[in-house]
C-alpha atoms as a PDB file:
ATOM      1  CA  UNK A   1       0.690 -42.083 -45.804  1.00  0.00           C
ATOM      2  CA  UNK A   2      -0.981 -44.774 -44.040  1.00  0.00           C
ATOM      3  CA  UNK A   3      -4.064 -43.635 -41.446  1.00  0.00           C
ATOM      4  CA  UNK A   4      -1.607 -44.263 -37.872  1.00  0.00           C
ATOM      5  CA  UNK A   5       0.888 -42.162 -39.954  1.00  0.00           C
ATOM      6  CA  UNK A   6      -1.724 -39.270 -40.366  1.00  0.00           C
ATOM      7  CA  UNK A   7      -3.043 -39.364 -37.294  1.00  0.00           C
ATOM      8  CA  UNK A   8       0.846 -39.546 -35.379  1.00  0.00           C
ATOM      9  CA  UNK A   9       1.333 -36.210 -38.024  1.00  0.00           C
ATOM     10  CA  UNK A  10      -1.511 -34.837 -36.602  1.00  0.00           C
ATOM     11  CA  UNK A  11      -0.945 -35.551 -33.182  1.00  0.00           C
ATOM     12  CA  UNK A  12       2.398 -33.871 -33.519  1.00  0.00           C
ATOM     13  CA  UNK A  13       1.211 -30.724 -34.539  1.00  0.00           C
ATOM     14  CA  UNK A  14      -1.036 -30.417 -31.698  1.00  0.00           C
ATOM     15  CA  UNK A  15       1.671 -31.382 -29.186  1.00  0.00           C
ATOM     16  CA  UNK A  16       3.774 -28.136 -30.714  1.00  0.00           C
ATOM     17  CA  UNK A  17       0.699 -25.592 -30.576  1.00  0.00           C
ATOM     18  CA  UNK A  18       0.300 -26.697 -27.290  1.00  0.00           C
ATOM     19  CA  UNK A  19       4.369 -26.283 -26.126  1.00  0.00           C
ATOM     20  CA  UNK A  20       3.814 -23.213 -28.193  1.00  0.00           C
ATOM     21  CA  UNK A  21       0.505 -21.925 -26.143  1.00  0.00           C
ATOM     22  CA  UNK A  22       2.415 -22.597 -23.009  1.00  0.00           C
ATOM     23  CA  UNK A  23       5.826 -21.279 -23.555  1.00  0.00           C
ATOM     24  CA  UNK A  24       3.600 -17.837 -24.647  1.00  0.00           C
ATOM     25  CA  UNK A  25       1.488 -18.567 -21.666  1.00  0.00           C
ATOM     26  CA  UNK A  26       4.748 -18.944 -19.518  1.00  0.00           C
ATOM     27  CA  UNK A  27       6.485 -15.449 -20.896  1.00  0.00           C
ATOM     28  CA  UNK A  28       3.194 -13.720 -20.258  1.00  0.00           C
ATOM     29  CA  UNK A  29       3.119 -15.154 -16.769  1.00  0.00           C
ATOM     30  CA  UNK A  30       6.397 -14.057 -16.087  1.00  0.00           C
ATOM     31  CA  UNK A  31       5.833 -10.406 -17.682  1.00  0.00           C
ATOM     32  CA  UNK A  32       2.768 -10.062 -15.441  1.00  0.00           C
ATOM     33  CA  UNK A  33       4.487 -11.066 -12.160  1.00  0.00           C
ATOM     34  CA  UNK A  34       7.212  -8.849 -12.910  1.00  0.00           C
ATOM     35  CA  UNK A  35       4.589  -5.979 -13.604  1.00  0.00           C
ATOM     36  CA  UNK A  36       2.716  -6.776 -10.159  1.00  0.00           C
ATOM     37  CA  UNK A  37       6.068  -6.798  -8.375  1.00  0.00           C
ATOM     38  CA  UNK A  38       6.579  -3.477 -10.089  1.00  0.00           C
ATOM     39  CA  UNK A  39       2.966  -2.316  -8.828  1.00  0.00           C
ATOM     40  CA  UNK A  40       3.218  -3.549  -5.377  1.00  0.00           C
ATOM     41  CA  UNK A  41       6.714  -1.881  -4.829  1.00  0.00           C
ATOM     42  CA  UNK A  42       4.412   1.365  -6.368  1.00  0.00           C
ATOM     43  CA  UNK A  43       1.673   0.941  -3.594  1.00  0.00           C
ATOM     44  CA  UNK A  44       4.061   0.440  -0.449  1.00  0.00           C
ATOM     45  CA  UNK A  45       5.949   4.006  -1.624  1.00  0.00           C
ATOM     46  CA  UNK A  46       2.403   5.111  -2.177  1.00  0.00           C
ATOM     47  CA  UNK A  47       0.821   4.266   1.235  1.00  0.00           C
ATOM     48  CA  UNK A  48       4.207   5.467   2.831  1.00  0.00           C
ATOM     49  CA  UNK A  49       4.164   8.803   1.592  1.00  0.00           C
ATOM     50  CA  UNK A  50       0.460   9.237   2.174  1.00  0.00           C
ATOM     51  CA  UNK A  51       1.151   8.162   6.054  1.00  0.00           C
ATOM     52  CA  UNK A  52       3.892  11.033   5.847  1.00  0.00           C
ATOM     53  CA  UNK A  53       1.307  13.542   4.509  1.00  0.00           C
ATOM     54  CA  UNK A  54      -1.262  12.742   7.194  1.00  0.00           C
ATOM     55  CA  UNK A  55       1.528  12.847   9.736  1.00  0.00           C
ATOM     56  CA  UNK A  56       2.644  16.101   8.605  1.00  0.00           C
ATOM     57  CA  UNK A  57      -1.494  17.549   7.969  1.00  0.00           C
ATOM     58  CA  UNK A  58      -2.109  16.759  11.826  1.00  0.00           C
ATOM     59  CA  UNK A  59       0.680  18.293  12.570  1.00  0.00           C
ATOM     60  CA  UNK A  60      -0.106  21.579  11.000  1.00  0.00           C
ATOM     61  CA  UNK A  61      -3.864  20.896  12.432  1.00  0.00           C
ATOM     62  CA  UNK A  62      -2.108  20.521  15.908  1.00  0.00           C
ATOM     63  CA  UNK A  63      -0.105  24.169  14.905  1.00  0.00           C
ATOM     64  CA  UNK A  64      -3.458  25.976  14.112  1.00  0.00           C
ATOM     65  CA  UNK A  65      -5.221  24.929  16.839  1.00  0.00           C
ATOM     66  CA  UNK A  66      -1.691  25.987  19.478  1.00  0.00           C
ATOM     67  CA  UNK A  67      -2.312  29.056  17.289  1.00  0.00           C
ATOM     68  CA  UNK A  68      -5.461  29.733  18.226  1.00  0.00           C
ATOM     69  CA  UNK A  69      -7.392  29.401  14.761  1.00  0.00           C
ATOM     70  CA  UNK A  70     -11.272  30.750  14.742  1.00  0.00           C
ATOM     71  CA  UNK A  71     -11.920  27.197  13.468  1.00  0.00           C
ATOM     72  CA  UNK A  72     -10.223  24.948  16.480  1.00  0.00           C
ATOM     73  CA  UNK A  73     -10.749  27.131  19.511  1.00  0.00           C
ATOM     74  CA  UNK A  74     -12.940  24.006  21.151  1.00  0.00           C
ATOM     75  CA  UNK A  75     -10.339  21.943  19.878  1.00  0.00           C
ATOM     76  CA  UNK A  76      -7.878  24.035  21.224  1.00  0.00           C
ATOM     77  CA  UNK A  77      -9.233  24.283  24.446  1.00  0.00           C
ATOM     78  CA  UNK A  78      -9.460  21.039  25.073  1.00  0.00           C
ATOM     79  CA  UNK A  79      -5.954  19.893  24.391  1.00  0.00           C
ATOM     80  CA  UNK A  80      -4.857  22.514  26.741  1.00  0.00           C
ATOM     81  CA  UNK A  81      -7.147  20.758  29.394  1.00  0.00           C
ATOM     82  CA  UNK A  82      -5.839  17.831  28.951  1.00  0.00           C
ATOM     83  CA  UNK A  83      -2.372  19.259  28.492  1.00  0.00           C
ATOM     84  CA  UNK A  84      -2.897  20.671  32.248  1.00  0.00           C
ATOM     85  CA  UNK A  85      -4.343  17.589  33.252  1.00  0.00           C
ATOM     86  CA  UNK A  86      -1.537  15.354  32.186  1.00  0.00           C
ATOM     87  CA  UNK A  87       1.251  17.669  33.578  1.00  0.00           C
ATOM     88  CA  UNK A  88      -0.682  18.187  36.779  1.00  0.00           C
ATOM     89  CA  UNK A  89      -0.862  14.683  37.340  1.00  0.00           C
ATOM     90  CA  UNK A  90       2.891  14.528  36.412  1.00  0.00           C
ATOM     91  CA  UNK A  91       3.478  17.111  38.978  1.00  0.00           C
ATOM     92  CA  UNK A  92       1.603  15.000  42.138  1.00  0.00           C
ATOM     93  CA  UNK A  93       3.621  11.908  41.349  1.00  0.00           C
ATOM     94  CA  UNK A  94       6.515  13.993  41.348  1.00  0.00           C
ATOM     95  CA  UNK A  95       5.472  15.320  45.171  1.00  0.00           C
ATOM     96  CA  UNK A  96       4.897  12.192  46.210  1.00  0.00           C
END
């Protein structure tokens, strides 16, 4: 083999590792966006269910403190004040 023809050889085999690198590259590319997808879809049902769970742990918090809890009695007492406050105000736009 002449020198060009070596060198073309050689430059051949370079040009497939590198289709080779990227066509691996590609797959993994493709195998990682599908596992972010996978993660992201993860996170939303994650962050919905924890807005339920707060929802639902103010509610109870709301429940104790109606209920008259040791711990929330100046909570309690407040949201009855302003309980009155907003149905008395309800009550003198009503009357006039």
């Amino acid at each position: 083999m002449s020198k060009i023809e070596l060198i073309v050889y050689s430059l051949e085999k370079k040009v497939q590792k590198v289709l080779y690198q990227l066509t691996k590259i590609k797959k993994d590319n493709t195998s990682l966006k599908q596992k972010l997808n996978e993660v992201k879809a993860e996170n939303h049902k994650l962050l919905h269910s924890l807005k339920e769970k707060k929802s639902d742990y103010d509610t109870l918090k709301f429940a104790n403190s109606i209920l008259g809890s040791e711990q929330n009695k100046r909570e309690t007492k407040l949201k009855i004040n302003s309980l009155v406050k907003e149905i008395d105000d309800c009550i003198s736009k009503l009357s006039d």
